[in-house]
C-alpha atoms as a PDB file:
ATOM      1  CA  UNK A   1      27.802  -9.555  -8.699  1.00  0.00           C
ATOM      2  CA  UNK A   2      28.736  -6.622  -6.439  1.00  0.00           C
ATOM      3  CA  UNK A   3      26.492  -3.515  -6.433  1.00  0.00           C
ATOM      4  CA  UNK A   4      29.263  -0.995  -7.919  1.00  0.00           C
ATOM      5  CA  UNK A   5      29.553  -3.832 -10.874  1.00  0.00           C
ATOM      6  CA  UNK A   6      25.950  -4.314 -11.250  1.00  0.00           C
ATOM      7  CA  UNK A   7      25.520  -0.404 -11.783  1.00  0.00           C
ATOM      8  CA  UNK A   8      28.678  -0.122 -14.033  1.00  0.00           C
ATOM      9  CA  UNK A   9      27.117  -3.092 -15.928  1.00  0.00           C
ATOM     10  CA  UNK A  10      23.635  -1.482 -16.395  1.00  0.00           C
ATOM     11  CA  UNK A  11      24.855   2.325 -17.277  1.00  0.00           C
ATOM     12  CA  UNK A  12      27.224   0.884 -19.984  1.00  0.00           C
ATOM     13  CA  UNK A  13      23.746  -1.345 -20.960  1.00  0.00           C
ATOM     14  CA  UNK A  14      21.892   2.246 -21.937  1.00  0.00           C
ATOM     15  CA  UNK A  15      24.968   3.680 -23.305  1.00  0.00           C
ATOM     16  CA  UNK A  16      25.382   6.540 -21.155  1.00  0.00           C
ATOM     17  CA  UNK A  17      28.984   7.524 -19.949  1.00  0.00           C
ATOM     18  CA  UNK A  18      29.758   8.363 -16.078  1.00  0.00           C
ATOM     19  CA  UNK A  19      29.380  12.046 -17.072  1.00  0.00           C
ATOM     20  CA  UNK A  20      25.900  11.401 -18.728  1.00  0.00           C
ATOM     21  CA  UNK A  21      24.854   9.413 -15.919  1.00  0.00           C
ATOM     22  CA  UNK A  22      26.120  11.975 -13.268  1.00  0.00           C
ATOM     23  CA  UNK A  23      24.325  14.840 -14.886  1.00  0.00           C
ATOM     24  CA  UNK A  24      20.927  12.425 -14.720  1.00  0.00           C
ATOM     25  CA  UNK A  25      21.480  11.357 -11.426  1.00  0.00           C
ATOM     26  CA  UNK A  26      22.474  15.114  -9.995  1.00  0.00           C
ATOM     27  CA  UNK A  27      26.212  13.875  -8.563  1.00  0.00           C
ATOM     28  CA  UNK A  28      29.304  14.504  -9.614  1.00  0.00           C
ATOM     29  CA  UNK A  29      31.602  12.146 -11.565  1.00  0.00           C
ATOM     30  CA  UNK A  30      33.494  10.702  -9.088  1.00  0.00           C
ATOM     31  CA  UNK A  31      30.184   9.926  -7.221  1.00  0.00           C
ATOM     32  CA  UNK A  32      29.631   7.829  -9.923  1.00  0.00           C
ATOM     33  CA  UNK A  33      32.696   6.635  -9.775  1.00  0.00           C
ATOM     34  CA  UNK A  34      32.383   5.876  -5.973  1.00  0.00           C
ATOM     35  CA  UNK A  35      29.028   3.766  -6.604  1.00  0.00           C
ATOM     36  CA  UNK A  36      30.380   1.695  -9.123  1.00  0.00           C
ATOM     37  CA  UNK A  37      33.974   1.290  -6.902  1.00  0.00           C
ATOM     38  CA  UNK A  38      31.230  -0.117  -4.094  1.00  0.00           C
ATOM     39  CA  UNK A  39      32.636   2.776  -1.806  1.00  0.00           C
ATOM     40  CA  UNK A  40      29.194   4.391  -0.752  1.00  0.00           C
ATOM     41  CA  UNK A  41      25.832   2.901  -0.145  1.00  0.00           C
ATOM     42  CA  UNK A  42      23.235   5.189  -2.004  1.00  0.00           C
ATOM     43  CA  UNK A  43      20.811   6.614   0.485  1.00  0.00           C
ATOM     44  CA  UNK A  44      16.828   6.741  -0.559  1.00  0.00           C
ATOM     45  CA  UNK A  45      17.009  10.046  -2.491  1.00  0.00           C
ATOM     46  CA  UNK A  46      20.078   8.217  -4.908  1.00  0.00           C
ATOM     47  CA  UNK A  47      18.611   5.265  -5.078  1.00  0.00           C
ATOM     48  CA  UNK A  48      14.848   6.319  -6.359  1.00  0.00           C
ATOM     49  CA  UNK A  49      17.126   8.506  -8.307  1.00  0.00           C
ATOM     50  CA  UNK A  50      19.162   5.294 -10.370  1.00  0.00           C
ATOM     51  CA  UNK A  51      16.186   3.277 -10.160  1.00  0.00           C
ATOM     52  CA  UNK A  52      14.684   5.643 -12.639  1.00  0.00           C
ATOM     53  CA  UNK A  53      17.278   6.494 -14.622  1.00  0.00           C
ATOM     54  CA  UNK A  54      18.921   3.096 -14.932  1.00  0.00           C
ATOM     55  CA  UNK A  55      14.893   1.971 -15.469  1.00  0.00           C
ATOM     56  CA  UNK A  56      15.400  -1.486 -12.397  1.00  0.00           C
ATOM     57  CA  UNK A  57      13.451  -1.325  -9.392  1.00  0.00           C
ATOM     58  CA  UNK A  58      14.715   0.130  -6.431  1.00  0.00           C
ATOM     59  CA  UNK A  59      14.793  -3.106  -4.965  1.00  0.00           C
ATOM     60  CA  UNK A  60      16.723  -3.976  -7.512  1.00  0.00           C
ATOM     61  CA  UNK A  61      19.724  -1.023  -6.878  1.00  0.00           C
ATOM     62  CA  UNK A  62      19.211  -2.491  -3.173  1.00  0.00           C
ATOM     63  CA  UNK A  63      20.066  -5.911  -3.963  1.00  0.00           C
ATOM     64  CA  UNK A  64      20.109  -7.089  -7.812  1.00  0.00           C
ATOM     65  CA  UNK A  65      17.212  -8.693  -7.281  1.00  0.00           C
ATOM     66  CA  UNK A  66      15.222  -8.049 -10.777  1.00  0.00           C
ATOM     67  CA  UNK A  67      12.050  -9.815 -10.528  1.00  0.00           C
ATOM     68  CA  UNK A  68      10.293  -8.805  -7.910  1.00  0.00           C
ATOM     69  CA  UNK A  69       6.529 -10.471  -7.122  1.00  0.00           C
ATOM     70  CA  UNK A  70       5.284  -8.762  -4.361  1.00  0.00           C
ATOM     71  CA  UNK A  71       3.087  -5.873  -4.621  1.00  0.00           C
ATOM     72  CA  UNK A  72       2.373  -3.378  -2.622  1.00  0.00           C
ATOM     73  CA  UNK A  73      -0.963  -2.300  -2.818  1.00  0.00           C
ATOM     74  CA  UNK A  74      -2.468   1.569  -2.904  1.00  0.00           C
ATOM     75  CA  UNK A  75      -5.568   1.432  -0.477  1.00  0.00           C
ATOM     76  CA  UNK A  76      -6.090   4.877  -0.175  1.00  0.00           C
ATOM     77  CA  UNK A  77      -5.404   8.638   0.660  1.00  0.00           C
ATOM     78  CA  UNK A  78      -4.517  10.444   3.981  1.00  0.00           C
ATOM     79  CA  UNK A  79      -3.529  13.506   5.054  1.00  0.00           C
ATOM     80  CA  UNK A  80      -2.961  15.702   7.906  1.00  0.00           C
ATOM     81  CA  UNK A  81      -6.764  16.234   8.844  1.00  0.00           C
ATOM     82  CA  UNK A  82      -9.638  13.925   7.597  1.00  0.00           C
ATOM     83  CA  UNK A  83      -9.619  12.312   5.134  1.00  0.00           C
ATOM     84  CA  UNK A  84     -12.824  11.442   3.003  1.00  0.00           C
ATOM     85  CA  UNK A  85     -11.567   8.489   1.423  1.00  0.00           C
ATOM     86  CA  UNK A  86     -10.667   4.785   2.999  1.00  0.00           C
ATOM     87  CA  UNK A  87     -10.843   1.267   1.949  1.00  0.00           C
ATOM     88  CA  UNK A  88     -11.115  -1.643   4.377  1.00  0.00           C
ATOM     89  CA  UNK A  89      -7.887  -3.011   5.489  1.00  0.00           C
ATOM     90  CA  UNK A  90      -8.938  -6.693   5.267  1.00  0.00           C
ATOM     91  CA  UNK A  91      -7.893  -7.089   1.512  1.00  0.00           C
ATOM     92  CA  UNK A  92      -6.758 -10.016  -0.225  1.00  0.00           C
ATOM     93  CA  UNK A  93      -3.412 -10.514  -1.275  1.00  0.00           C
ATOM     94  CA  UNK A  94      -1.978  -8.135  -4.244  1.00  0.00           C
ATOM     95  CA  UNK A  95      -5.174  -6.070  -3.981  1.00  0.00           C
ATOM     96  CA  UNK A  96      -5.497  -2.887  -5.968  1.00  0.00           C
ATOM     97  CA  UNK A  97      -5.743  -1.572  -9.112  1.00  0.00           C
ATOM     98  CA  UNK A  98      -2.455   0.490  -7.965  1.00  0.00           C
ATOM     99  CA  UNK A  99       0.461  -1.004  -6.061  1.00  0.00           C
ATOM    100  CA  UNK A 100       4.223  -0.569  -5.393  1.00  0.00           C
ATOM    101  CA  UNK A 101       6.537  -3.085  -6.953  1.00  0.00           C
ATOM    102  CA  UNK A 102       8.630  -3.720  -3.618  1.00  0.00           C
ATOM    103  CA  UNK A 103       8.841  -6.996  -1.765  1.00  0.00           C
ATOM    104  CA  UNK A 104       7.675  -6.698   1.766  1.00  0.00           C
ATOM    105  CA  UNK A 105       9.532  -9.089   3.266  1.00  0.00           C
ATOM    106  CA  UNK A 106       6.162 -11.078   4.527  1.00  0.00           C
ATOM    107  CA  UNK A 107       4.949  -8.115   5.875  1.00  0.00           C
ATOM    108  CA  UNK A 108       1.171  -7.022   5.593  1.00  0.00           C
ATOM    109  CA  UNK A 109       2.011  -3.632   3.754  1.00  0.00           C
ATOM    110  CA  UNK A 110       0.166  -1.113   2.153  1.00  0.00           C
ATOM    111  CA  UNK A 111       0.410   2.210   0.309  1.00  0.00           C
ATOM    112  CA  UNK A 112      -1.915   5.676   1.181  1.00  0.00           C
ATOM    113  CA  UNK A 113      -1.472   8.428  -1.112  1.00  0.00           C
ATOM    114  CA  UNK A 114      -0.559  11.631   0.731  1.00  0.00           C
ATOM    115  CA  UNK A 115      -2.997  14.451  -0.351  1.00  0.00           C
ATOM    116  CA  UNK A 116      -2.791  18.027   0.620  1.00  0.00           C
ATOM    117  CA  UNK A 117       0.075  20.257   1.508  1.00  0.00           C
ATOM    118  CA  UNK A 118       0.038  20.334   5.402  1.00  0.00           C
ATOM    119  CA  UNK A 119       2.504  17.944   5.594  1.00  0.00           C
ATOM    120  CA  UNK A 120       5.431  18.816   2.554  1.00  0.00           C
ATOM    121  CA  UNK A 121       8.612  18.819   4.474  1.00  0.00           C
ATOM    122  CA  UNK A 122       8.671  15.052   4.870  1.00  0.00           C
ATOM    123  CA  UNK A 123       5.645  13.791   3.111  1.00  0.00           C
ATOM    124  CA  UNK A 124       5.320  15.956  -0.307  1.00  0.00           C
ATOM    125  CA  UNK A 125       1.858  15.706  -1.535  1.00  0.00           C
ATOM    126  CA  UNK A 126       1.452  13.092  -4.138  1.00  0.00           C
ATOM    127  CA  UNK A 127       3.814  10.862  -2.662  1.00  0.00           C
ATOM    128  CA  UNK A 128       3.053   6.748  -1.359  1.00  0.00           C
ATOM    129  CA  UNK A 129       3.488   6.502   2.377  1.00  0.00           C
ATOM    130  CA  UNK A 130       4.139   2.720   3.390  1.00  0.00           C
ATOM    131  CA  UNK A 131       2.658   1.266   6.278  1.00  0.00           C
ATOM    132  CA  UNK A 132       2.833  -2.092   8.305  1.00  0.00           C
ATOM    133  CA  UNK A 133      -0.264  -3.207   9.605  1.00  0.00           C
ATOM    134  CA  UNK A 134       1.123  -5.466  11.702  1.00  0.00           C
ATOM    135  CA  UNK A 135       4.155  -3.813  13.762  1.00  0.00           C
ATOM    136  CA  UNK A 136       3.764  -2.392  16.934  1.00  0.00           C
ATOM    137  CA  UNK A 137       3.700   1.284  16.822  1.00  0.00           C
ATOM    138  CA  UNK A 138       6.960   2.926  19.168  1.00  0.00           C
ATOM    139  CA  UNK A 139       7.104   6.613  20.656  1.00  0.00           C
ATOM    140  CA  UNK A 140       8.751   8.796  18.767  1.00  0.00           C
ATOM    141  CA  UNK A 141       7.593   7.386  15.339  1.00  0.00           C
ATOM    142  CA  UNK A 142       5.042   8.725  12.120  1.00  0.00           C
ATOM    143  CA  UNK A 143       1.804   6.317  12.544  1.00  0.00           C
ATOM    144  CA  UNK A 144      -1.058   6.218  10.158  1.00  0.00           C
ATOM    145  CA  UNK A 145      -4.178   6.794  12.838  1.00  0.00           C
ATOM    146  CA  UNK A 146      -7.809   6.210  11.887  1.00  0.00           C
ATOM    147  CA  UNK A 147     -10.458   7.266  14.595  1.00  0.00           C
ATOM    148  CA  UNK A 148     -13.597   5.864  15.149  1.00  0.00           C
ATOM    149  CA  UNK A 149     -15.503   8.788  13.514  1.00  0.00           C
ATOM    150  CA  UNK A 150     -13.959   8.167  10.196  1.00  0.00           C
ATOM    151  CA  UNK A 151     -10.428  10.352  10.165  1.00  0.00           C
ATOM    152  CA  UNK A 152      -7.349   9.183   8.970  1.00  0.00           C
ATOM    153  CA  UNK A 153      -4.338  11.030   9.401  1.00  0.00           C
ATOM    154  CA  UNK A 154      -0.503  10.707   9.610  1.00  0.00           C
ATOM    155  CA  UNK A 155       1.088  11.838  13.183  1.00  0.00           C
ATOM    156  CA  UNK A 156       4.083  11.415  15.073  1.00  0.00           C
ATOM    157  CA  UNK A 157       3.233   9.135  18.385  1.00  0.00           C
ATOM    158  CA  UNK A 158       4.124  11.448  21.283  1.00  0.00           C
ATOM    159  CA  UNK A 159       2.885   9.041  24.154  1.00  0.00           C
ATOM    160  CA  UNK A 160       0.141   7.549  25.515  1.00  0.00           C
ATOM    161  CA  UNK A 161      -1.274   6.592  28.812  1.00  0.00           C
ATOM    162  CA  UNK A 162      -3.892   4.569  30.527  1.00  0.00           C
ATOM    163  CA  UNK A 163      -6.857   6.850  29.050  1.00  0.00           C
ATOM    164  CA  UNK A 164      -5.136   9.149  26.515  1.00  0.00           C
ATOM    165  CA  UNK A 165      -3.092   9.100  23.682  1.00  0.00           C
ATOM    166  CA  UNK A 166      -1.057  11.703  22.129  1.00  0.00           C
ATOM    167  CA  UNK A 167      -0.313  12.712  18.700  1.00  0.00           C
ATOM    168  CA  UNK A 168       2.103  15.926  17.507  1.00  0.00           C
ATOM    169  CA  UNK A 169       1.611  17.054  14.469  1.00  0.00           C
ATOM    170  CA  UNK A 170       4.253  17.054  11.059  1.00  0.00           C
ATOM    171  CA  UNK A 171       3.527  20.700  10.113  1.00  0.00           C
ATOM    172  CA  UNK A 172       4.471  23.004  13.124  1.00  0.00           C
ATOM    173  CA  UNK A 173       1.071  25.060  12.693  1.00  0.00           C
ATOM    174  CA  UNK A 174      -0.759  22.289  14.206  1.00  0.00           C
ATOM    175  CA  UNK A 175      -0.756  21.361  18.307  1.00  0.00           C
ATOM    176  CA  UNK A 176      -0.838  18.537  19.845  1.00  0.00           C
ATOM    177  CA  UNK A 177      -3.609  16.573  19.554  1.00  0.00           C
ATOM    178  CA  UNK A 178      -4.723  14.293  22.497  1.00  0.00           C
ATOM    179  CA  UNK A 179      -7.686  11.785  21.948  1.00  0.00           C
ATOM    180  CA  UNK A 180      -9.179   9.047  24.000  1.00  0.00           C
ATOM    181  CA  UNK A 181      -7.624   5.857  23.382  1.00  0.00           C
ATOM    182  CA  UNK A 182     -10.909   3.898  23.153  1.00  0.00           C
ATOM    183  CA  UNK A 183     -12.000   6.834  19.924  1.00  0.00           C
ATOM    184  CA  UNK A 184      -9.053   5.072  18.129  1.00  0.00           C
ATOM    185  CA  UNK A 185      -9.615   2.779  15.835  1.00  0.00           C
ATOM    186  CA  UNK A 186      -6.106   1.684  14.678  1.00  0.00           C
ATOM    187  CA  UNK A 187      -2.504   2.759  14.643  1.00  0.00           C
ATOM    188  CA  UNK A 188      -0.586   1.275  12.266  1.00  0.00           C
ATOM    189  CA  UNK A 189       3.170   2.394  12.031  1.00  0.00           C
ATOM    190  CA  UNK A 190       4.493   4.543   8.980  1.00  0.00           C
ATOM    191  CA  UNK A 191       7.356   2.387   7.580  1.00  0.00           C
ATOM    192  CA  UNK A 192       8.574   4.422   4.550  1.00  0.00           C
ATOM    193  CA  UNK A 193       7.116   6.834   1.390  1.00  0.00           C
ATOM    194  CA  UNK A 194       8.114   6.532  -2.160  1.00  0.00           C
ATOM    195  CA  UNK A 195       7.348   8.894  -5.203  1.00  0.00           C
ATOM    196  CA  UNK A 196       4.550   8.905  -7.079  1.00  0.00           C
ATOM    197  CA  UNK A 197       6.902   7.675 -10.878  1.00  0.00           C
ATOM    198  CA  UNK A 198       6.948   4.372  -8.409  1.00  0.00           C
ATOM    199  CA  UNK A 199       3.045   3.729  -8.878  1.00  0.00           C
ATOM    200  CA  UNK A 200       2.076   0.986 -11.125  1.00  0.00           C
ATOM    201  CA  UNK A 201      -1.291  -0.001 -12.564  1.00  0.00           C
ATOM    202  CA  UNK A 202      -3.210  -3.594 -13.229  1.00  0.00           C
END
């Protein structure tokens, strides 16, 4: 079944008509219309949006698939500065008391809630950044960086060198930060964020 059939399928399943389900979803009718004519690909925003309106997964919107296994677990906070609370990567498998309901695609994922302000435009406090432990960090992208002394902290990888590495900062009131690459004690690459509705508990 086709996305835009799937959808149509589901909102006539809760009983709410394409102007109901436009007024939930903040579009108009015809972008209803659109979704279920298969004629637009929902971005992130639209799909969290139907996922919780239309009560399916996101992964589900993505790609029908209902049942999804996987788990995503919730390890932790972070925020722009230090953060006073970690817990050691090396978990087993579906770990947590929280998690995200997402496959990951055999990827070694996990979930740090953002806390604090400093960094609202992209990452609104409260919400799950996802990370990949496992992919190789690349200029120009948001890493989750833990330091030897105990921070943890999201940054954007400016570049790095023999000796040094440098970080910018997501909030424009902080510099650039530049830190011996042997004070680092990870980088692990920023792969997505979710909202907080998204959180499920054991």
């Amino acid at each position: 079944m086709k996305r835009g059939e799937r959808l149509k399928k589901r909102r006539i399943e809760l009983g709410l008509t394409m102007r109901q389900a436009a007024e939930m979803l903040d579009v108009s009718v015809s972008g209803v219309q659109n979704l279920e004519k298969d004629e637009v690909m929902p971005n992130l925003k639209l799909g969290m949006a139907i996922s919780r309106v239309y009560k399916k997964s996101l992964q589900w919107v993505v790609d029908g698939v209902d049942n999804i296994e996987d788990k995503i677990p919730i390890l932790g906070n972070t925020q722009a500065g230090p953060d006073a609370f970690w817990e050691n990567l090396d978990y087993p498998d579906n770990y947590s008391h929280e998690f995200i309901k997402m496959r990951s695609t055999g990827r070694k994922l996990y979930g740090l809630r953002v806390i604090g302000e400093s960094m609202n435009i992209l990452y609104p406090e409260g919400d799950i950044v996802i990370v990949d432990s496992n992919s190789e960090p690349i200029i120009g992208e948001d890493v989750i960086i833990k330091f030897k002394t105990g921070e943890i902290m999201i940054k954007r990888l400016s570049r790095f060198d023999r000796d040094y590495i440098y970080l910018d900062s997501l909030n424009d009131n902080f510099k650039r930060m530049v830190r011996l690459k042997c004070d680092v004690e990870f980088i692990h690459t920023v792969v997505g964020s979710v909202k907080s509705f998204m959180i499920e508990h054991d």
